[in-house]
C-alpha atoms as a PDB file:
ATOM      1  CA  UNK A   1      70.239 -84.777-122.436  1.00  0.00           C
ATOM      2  CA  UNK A   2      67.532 -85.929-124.750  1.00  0.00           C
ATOM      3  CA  UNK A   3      66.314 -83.402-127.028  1.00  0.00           C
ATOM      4  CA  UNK A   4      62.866 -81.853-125.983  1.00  0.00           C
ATOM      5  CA  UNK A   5      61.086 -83.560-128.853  1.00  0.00           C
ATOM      6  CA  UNK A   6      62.824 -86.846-128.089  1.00  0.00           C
ATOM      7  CA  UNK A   7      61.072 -86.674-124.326  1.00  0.00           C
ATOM      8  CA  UNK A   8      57.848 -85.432-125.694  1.00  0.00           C
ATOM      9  CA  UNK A   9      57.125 -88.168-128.415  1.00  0.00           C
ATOM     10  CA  UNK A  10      58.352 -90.519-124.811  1.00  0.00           C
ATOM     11  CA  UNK A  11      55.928 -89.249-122.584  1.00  0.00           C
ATOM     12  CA  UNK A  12      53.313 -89.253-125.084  1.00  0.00           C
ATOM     13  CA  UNK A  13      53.979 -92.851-125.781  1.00  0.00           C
ATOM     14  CA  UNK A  14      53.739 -93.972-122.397  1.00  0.00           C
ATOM     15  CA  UNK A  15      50.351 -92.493-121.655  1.00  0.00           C
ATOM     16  CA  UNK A  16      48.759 -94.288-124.764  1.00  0.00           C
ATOM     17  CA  UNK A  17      50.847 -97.269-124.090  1.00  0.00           C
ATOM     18  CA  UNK A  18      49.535 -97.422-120.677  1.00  0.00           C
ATOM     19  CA  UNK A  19      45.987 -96.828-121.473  1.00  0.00           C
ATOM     20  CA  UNK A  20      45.740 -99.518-124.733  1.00  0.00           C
ATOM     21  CA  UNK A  21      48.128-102.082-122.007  1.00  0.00           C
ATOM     22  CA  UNK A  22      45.180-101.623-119.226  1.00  0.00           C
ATOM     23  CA  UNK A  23      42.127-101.956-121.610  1.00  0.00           C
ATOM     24  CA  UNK A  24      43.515-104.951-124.073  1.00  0.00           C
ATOM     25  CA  UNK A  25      44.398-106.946-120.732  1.00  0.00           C
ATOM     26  CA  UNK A  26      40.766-105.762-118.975  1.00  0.00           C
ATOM     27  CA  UNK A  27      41.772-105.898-115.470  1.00  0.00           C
ATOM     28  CA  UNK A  28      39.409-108.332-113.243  1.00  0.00           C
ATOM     29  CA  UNK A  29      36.844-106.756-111.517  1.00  0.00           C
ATOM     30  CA  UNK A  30      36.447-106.935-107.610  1.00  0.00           C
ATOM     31  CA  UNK A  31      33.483-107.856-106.832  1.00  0.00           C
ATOM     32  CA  UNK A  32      34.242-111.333-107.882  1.00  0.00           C
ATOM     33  CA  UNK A  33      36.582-111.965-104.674  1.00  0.00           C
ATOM     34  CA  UNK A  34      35.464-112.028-101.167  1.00  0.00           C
ATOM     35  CA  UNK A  35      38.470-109.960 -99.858  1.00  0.00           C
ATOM     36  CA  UNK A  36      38.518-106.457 -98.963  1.00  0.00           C
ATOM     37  CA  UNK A  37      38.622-104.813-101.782  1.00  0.00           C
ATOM     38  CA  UNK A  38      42.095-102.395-101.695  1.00  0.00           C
ATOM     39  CA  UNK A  39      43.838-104.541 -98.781  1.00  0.00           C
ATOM     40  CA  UNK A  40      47.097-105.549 -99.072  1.00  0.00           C
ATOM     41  CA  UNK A  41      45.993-109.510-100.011  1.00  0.00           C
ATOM     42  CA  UNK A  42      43.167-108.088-102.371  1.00  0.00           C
ATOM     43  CA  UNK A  43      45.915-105.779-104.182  1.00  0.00           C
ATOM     44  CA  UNK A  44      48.595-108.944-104.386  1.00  0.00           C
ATOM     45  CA  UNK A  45      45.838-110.937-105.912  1.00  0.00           C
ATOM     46  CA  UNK A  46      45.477-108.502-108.670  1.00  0.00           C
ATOM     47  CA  UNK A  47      49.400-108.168-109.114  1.00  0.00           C
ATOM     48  CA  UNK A  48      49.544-111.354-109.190  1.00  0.00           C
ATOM     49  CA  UNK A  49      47.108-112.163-112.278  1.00  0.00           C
ATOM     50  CA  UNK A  50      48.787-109.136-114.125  1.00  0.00           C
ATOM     51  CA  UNK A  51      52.085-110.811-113.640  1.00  0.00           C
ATOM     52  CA  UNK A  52      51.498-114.228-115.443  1.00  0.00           C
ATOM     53  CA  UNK A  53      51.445-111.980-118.405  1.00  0.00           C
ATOM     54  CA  UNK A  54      55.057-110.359-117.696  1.00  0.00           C
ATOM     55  CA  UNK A  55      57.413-109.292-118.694  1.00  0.00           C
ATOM     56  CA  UNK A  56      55.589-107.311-121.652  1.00  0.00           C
ATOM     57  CA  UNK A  57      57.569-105.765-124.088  1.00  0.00           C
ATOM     58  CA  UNK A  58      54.892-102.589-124.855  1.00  0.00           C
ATOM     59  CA  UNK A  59      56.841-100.905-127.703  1.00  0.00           C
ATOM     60  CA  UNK A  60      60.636-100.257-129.354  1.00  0.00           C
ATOM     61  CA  UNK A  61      60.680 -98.295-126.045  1.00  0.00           C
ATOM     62  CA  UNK A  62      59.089 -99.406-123.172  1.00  0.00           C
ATOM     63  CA  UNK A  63      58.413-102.778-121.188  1.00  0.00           C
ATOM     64  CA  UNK A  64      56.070-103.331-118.413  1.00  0.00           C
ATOM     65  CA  UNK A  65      58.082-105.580-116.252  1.00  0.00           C
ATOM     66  CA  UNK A  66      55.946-106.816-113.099  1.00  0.00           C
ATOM     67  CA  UNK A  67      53.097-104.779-110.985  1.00  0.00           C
ATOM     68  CA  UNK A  68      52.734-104.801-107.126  1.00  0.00           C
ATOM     69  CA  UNK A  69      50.305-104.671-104.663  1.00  0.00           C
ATOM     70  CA  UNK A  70      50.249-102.526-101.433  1.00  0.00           C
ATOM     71  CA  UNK A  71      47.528-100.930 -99.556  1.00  0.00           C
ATOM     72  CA  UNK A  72      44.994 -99.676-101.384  1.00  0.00           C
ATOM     73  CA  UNK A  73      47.683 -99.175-104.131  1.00  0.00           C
ATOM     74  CA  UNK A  74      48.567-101.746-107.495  1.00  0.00           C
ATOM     75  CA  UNK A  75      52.235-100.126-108.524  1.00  0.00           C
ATOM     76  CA  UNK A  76      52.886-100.836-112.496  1.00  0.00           C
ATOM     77  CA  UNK A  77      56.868-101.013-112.712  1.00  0.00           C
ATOM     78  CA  UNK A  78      58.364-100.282-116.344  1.00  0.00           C
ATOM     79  CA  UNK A  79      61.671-100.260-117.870  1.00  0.00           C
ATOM     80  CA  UNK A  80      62.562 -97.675-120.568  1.00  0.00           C
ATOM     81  CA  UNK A  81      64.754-100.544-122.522  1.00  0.00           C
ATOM     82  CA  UNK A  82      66.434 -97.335-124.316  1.00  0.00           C
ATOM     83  CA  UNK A  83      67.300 -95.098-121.594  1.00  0.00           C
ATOM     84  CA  UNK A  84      70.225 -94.569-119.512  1.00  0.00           C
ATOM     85  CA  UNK A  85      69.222 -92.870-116.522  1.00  0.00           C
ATOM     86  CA  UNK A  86      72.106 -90.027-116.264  1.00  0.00           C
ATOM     87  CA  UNK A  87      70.985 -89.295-120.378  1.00  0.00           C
ATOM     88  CA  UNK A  88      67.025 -88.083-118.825  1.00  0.00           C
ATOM     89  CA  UNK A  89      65.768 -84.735-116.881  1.00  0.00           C
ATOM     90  CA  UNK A  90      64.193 -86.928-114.015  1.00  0.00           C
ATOM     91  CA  UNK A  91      61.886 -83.641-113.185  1.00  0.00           C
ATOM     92  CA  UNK A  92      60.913 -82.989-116.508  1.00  0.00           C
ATOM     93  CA  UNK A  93      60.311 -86.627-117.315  1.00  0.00           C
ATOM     94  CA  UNK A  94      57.831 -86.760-114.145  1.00  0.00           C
ATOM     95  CA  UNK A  95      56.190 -83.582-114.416  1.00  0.00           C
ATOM     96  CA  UNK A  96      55.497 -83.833-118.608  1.00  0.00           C
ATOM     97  CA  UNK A  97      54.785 -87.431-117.594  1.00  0.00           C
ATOM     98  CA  UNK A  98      52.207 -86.960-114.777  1.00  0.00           C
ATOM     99  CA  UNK A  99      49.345 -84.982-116.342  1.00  0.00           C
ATOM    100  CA  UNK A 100      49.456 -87.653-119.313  1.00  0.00           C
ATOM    101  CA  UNK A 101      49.472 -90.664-117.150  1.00  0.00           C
ATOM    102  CA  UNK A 102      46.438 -89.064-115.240  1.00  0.00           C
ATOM    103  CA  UNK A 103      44.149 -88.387-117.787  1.00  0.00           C
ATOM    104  CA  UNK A 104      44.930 -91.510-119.190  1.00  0.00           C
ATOM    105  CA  UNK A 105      44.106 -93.573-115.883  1.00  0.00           C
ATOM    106  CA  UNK A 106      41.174 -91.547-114.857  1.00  0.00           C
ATOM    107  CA  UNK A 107      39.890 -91.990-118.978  1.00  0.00           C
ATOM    108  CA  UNK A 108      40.433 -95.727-119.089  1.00  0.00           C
ATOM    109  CA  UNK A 109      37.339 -97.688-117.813  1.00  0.00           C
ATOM    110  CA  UNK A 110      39.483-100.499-116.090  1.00  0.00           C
ATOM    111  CA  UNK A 111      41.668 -98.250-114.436  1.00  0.00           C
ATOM    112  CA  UNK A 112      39.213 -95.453-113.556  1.00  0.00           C
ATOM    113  CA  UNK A 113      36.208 -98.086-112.659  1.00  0.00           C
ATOM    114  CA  UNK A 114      37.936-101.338-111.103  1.00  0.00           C
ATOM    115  CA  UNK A 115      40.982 -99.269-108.969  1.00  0.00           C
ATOM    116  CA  UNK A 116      40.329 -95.554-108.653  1.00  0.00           C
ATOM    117  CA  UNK A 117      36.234 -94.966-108.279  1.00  0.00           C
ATOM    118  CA  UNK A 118      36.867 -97.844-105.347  1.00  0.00           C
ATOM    119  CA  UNK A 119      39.905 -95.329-103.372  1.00  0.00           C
ATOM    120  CA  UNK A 120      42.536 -97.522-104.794  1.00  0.00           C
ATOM    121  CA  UNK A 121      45.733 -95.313-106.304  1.00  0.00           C
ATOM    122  CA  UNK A 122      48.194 -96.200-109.277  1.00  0.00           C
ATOM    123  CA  UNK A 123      51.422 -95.527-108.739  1.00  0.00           C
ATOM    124  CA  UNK A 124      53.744 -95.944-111.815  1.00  0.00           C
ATOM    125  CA  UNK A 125      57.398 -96.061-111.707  1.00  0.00           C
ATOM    126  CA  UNK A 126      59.836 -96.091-114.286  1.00  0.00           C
ATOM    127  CA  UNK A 127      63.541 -97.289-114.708  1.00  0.00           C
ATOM    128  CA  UNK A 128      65.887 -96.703-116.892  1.00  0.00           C
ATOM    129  CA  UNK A 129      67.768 -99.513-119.368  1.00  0.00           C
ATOM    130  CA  UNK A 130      69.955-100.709-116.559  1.00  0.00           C
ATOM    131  CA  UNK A 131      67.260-100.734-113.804  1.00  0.00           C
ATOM    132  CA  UNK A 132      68.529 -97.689-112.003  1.00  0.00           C
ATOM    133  CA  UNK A 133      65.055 -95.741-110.877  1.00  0.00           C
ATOM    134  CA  UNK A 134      64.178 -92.625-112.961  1.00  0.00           C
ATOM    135  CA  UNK A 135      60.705 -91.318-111.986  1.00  0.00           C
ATOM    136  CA  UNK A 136      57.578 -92.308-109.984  1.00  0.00           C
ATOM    137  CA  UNK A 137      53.917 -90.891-110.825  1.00  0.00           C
ATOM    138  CA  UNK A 138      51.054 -91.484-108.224  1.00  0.00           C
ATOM    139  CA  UNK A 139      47.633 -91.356-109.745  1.00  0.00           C
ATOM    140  CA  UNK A 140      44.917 -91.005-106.793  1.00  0.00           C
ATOM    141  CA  UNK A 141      41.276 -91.421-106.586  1.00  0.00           C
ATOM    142  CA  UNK A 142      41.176 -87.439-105.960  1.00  0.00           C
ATOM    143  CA  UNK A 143      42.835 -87.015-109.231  1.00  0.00           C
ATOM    144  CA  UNK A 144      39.732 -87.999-110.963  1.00  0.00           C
ATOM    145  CA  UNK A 145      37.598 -86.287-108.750  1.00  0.00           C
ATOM    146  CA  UNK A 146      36.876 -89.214-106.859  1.00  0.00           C
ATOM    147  CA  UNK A 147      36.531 -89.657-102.955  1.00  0.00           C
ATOM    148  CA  UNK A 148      39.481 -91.960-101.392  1.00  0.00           C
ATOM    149  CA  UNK A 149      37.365 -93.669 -98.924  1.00  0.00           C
ATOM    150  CA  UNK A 150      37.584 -97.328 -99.239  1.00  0.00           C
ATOM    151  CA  UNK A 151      34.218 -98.658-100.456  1.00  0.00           C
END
């Protein structure tokens, strides 16, 4: 097992990585596109512009290899390039991750104005080194005290 500092200095990695990723790349707004904002086209769309960009290599640890769209959901997939997934508390990595990852999406303008003010969620899910799944953090409208109605 990783030593509790080793998984704090992690998660608190990831949160600012994901935050500085989301506003240096300033995701597109909506209202631009004719679509139904949060379908399942609408969401692809947006995956798909995030993707010409990746793979991303975000730090020594962490690399943001390709995003998804679903309804009224974009899905950020990353790969902790150090990481073996037997070598990780799965629990612990999730819930020290969560709270970080939330205050981070609902704080970051792109994330919190384009996606989760218009009822779209975040879902971020992490893999370990060999691509073998390790933990998966939902961030919902609700979360940031926002209604989940589509708009």
């Amino acid at each position: 097992m990783f030593k509790s500092s080793t998984v704090k200095a992690i998660i608190f990695v990831l949160g600012g990585i994901i935050a500085g990723y989301l506003i240096f790349f300033d995701l597109p707004t909506f209202s631009k596109r004719n679509e139904v904002t949060g379908s399942i086209e609408h969401m692809n769309r947006e995956a798909a512009q995030l993707n010409r960009s990746l793979p991303s290599l975000l730090d020594k640890e962490t690399e943001l290899t390709i995003t998804e769209g679903a309804d009224r959901m974009l899905i950020y997939k990353y790969r902790l390039i150090n990481v073996a997934v037997g070598r990780l508390d799965h629990e612990r990595f999730a819930a020290e991750s969560g709270p970080k990852l939330r205050l981070a999406s609902c704080a970051t303008p792109g994330t919190r104005d384009d996606f989760l003010k218009k009822g779209i969620s975040l879902r971020y899910s992490y893999f370990d080194k060999d691509k073998q799944h390790v933990a998966t953090i939902d961030v919902t409208p609700e979360d940031c005290g926002f209604d989940a109605s589509p708009r």
